[in-house]
PDB file of N, CA and C in Angstrom:
ATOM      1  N   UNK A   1       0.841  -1.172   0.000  1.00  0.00           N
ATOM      2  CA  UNK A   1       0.000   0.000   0.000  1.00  0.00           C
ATOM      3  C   UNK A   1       0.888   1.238   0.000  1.00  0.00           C
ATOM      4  N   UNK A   2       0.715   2.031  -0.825  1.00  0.00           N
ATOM      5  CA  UNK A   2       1.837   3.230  -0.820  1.00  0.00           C
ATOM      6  C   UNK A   2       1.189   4.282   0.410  1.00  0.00           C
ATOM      7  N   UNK A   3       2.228   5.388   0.504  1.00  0.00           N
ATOM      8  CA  UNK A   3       1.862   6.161   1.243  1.00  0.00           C
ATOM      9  C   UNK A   3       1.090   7.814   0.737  1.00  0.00           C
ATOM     10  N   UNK A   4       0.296   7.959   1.287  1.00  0.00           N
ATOM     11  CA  UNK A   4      -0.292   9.124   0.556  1.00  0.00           C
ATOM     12  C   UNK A   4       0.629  10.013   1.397  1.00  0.00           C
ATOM     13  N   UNK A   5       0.093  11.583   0.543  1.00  0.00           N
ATOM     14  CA  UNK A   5       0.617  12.797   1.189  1.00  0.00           C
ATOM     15  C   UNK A   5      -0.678  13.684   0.906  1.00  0.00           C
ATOM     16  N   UNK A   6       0.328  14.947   1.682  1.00  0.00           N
ATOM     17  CA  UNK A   6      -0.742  16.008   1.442  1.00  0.00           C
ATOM     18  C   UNK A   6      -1.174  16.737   0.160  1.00  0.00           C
ATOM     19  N   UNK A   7      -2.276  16.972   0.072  1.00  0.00           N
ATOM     20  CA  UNK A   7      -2.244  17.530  -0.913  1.00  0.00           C
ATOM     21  C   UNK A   7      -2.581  19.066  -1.519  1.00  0.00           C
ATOM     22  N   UNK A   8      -2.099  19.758  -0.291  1.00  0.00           N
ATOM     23  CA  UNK A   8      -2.198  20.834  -0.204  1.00  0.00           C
ATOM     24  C   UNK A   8      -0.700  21.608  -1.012  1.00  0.00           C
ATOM     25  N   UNK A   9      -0.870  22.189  -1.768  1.00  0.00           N
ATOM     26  CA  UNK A   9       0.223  23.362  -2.631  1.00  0.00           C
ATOM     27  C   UNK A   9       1.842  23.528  -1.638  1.00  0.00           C
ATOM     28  N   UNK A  10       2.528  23.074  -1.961  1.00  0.00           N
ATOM     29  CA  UNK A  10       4.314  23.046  -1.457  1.00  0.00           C
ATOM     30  C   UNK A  10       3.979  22.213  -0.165  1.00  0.00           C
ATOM     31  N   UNK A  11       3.372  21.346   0.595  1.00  0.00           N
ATOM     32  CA  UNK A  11       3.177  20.358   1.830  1.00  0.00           C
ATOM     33  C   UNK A  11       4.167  19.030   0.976  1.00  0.00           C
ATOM     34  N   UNK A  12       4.821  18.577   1.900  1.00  0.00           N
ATOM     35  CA  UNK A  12       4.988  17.146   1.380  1.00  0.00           C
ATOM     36  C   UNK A  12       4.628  16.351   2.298  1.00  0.00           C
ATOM     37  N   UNK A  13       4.361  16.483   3.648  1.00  0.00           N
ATOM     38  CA  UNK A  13       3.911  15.793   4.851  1.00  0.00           C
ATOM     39  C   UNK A  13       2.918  14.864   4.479  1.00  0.00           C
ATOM     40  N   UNK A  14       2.889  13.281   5.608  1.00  0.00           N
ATOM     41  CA  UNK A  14       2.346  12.847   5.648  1.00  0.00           C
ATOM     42  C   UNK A  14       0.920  12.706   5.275  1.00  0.00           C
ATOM     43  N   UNK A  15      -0.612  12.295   5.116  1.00  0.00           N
ATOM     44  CA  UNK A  15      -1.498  12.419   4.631  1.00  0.00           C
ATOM     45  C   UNK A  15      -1.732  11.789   6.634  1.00  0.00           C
ATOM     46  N   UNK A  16      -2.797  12.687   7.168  1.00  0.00           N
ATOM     47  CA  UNK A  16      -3.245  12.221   8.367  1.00  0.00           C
ATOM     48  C   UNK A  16      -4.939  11.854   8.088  1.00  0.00           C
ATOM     49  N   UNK A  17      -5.508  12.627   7.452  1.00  0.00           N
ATOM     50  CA  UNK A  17      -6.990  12.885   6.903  1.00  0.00           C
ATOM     51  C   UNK A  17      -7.359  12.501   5.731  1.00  0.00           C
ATOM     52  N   UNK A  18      -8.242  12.653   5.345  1.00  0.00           N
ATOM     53  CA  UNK A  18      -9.320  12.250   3.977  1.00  0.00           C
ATOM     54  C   UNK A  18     -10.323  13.211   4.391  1.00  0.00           C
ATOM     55  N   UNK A  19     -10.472  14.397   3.621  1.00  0.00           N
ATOM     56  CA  UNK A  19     -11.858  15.091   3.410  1.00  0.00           C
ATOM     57  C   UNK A  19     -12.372  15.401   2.301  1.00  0.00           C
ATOM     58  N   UNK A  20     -13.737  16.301   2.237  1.00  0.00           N
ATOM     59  CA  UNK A  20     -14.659  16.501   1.500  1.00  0.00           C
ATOM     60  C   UNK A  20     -13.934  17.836   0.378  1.00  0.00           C
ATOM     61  N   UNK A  21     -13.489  17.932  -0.643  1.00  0.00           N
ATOM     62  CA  UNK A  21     -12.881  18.667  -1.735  1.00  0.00           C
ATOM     63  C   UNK A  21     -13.299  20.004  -1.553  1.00  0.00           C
ATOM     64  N   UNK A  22     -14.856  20.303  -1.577  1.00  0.00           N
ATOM     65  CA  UNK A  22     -15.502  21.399  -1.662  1.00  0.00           C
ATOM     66  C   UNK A  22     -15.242  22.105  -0.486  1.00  0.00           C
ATOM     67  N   UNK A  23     -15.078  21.610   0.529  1.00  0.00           N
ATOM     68  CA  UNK A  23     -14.970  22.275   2.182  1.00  0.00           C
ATOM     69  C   UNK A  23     -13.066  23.112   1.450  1.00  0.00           C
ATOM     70  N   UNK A  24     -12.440  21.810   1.659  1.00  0.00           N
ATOM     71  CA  UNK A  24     -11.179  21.866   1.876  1.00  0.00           C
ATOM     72  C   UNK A  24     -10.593  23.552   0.723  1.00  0.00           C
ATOM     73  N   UNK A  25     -11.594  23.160  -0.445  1.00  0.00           N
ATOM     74  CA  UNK A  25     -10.676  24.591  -1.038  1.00  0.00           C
ATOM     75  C   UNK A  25     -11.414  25.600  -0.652  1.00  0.00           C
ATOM     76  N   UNK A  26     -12.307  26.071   0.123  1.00  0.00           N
ATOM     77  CA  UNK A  26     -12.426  27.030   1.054  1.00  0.00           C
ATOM     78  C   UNK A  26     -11.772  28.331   1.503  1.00  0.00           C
ATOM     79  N   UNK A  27     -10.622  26.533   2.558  1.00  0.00           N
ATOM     80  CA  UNK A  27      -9.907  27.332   3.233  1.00  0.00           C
ATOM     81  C   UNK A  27      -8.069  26.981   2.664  1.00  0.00           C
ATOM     82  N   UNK A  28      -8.345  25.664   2.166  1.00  0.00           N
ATOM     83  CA  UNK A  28      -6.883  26.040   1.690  1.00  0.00           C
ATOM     84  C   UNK A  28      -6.126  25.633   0.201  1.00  0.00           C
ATOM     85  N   UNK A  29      -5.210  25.363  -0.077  1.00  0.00           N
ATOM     86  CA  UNK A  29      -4.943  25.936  -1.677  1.00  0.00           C
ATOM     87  C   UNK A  29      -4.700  24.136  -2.192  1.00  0.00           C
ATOM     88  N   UNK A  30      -5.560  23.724  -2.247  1.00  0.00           N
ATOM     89  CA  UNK A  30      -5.543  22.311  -2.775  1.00  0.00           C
ATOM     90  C   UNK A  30      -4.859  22.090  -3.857  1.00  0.00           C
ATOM     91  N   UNK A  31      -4.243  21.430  -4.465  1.00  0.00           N
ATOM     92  CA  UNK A  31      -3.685  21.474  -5.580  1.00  0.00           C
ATOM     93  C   UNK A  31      -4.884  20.714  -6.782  1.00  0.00           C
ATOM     94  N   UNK A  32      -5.686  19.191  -6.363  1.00  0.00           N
ATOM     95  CA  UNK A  32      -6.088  18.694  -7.377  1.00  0.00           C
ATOM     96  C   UNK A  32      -7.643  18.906  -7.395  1.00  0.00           C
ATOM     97  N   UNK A  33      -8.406  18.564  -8.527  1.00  0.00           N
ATOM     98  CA  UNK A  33      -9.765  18.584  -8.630  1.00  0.00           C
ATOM     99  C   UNK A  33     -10.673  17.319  -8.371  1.00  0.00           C
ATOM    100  N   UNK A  34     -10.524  16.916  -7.255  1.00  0.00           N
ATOM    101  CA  UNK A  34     -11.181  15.717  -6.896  1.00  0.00           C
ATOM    102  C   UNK A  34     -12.014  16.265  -5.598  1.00  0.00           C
ATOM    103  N   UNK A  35     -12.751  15.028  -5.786  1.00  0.00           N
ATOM    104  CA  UNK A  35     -14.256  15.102  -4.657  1.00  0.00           C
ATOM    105  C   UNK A  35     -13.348  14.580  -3.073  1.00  0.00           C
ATOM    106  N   UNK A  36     -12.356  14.243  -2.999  1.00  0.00           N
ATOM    107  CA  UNK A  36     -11.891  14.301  -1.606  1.00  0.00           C
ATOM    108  C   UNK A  36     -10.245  14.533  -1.614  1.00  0.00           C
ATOM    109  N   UNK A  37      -9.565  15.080  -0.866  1.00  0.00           N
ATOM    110  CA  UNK A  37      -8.448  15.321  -0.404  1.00  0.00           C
ATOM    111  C   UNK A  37      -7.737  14.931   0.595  1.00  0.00           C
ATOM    112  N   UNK A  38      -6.445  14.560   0.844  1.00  0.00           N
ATOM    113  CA  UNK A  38      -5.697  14.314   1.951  1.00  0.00           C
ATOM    114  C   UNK A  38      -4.715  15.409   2.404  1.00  0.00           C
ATOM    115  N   UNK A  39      -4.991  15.568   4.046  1.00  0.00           N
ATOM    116  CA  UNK A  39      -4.463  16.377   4.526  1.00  0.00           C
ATOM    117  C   UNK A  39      -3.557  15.943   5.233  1.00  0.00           C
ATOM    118  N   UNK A  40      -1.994  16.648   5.710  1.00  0.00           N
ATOM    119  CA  UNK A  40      -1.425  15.998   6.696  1.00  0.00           C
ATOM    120  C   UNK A  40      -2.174  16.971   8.331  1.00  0.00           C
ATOM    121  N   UNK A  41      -1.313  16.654   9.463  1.00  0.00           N
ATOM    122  CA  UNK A  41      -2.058  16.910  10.563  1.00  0.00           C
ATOM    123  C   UNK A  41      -2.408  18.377  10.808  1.00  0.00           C
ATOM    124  N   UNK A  42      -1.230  19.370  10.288  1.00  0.00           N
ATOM    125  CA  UNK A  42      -1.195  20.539  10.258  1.00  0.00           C
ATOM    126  C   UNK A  42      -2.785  21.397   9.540  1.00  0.00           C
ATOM    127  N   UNK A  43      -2.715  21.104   8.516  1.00  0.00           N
ATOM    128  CA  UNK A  43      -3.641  21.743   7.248  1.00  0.00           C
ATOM    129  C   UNK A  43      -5.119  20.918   7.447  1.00  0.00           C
ATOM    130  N   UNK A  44      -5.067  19.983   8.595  1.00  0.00           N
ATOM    131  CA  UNK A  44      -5.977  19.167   9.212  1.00  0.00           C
ATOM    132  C   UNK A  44      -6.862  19.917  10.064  1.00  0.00           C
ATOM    133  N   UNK A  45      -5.612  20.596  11.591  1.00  0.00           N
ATOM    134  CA  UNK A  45      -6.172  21.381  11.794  1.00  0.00           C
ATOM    135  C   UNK A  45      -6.830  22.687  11.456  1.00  0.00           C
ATOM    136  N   UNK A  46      -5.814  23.623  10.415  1.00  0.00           N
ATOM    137  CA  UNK A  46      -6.182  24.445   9.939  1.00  0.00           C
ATOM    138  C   UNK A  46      -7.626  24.521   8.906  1.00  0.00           C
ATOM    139  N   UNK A  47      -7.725  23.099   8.470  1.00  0.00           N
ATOM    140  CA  UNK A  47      -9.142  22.766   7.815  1.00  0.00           C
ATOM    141  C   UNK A  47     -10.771  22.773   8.790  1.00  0.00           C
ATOM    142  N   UNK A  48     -10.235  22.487   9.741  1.00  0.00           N
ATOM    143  CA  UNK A  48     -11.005  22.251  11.210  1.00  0.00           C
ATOM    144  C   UNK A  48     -11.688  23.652  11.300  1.00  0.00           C
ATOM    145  N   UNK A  49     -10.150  24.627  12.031  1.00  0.00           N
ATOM    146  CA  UNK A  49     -10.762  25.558  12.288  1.00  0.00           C
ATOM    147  C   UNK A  49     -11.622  27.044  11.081  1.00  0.00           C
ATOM    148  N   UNK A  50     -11.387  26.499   9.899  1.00  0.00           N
ATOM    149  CA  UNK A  50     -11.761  27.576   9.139  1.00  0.00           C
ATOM    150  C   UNK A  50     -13.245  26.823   8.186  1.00  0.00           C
ATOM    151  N   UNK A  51     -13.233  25.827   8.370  1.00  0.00           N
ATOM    152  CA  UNK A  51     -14.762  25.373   8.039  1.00  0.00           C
ATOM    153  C   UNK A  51     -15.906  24.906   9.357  1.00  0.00           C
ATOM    154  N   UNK A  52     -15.305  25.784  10.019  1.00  0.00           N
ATOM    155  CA  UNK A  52     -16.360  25.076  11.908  1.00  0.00           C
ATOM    156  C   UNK A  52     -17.719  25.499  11.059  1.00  0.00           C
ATOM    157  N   UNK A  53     -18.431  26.420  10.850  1.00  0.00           N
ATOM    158  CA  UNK A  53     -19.582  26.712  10.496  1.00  0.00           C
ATOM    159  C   UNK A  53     -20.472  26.064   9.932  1.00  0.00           C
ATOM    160  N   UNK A  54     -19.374  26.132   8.736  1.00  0.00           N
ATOM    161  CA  UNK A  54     -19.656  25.454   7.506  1.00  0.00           C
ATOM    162  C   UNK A  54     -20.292  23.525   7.982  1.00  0.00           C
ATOM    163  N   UNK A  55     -19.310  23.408   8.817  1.00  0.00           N
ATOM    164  CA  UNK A  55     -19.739  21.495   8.911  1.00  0.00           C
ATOM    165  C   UNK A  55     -20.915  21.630  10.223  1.00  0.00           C
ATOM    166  N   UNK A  56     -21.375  22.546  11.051  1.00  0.00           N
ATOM    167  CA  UNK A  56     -21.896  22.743  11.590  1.00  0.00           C
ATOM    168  C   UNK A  56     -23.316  22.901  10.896  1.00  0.00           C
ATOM    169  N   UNK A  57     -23.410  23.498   9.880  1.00  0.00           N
ATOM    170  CA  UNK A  57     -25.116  23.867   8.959  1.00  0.00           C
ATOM    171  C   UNK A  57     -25.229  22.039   8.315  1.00  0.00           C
ATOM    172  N   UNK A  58     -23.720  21.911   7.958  1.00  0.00           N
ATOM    173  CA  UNK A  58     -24.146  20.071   7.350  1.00  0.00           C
ATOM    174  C   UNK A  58     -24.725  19.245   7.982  1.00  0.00           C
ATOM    175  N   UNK A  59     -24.400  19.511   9.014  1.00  0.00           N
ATOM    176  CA  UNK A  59     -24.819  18.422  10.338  1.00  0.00           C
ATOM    177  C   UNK A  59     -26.045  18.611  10.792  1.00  0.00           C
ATOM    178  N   UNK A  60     -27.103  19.970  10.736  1.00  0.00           N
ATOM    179  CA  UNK A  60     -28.268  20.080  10.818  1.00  0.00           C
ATOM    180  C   UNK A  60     -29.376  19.665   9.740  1.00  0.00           C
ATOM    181  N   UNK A  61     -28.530  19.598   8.608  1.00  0.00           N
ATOM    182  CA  UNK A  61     -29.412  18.554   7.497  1.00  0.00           C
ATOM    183  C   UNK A  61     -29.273  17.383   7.825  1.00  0.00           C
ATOM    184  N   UNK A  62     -28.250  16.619   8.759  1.00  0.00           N
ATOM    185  CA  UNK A  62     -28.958  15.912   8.801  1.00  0.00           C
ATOM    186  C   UNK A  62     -29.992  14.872   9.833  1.00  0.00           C
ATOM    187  N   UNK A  63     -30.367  15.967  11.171  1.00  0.00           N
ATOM    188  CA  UNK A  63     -31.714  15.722  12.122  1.00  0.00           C
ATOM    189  C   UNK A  63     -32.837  15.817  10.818  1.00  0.00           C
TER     190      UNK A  63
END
């Protein structure tokens, strides 16, 4: 199994995450056009804190 990385613009770090594409270029400079992305832990958090809202309205669709 190879190892992923990040795939955020000049990152070479580890891949810690798997998220949703549309969130992720938001907040940060993704490099590819796919429906999910890998983040390492850093750009993980930074994904966290700049889509709180955003995954917060998702989560009320679905009560």
């Amino acid at each position: 199994m190879s190892e992923k990385t990040c795939q955020v613009k000049g990152c070479s770090e580890m891949s810690f995450k798997t998220v949703d594409a549309s969130l992720a270029k938001k907040v940060l400079s993704v490099e590819e056009d796919k429906t999910k992305v890998h983040l390492c832990k850093a750009h993980y958090k930074e994904y966290k804190k700049g889509t709180k809202k955003d995954r917060e309205i998702q989560r009320m669709d679905w009560v």
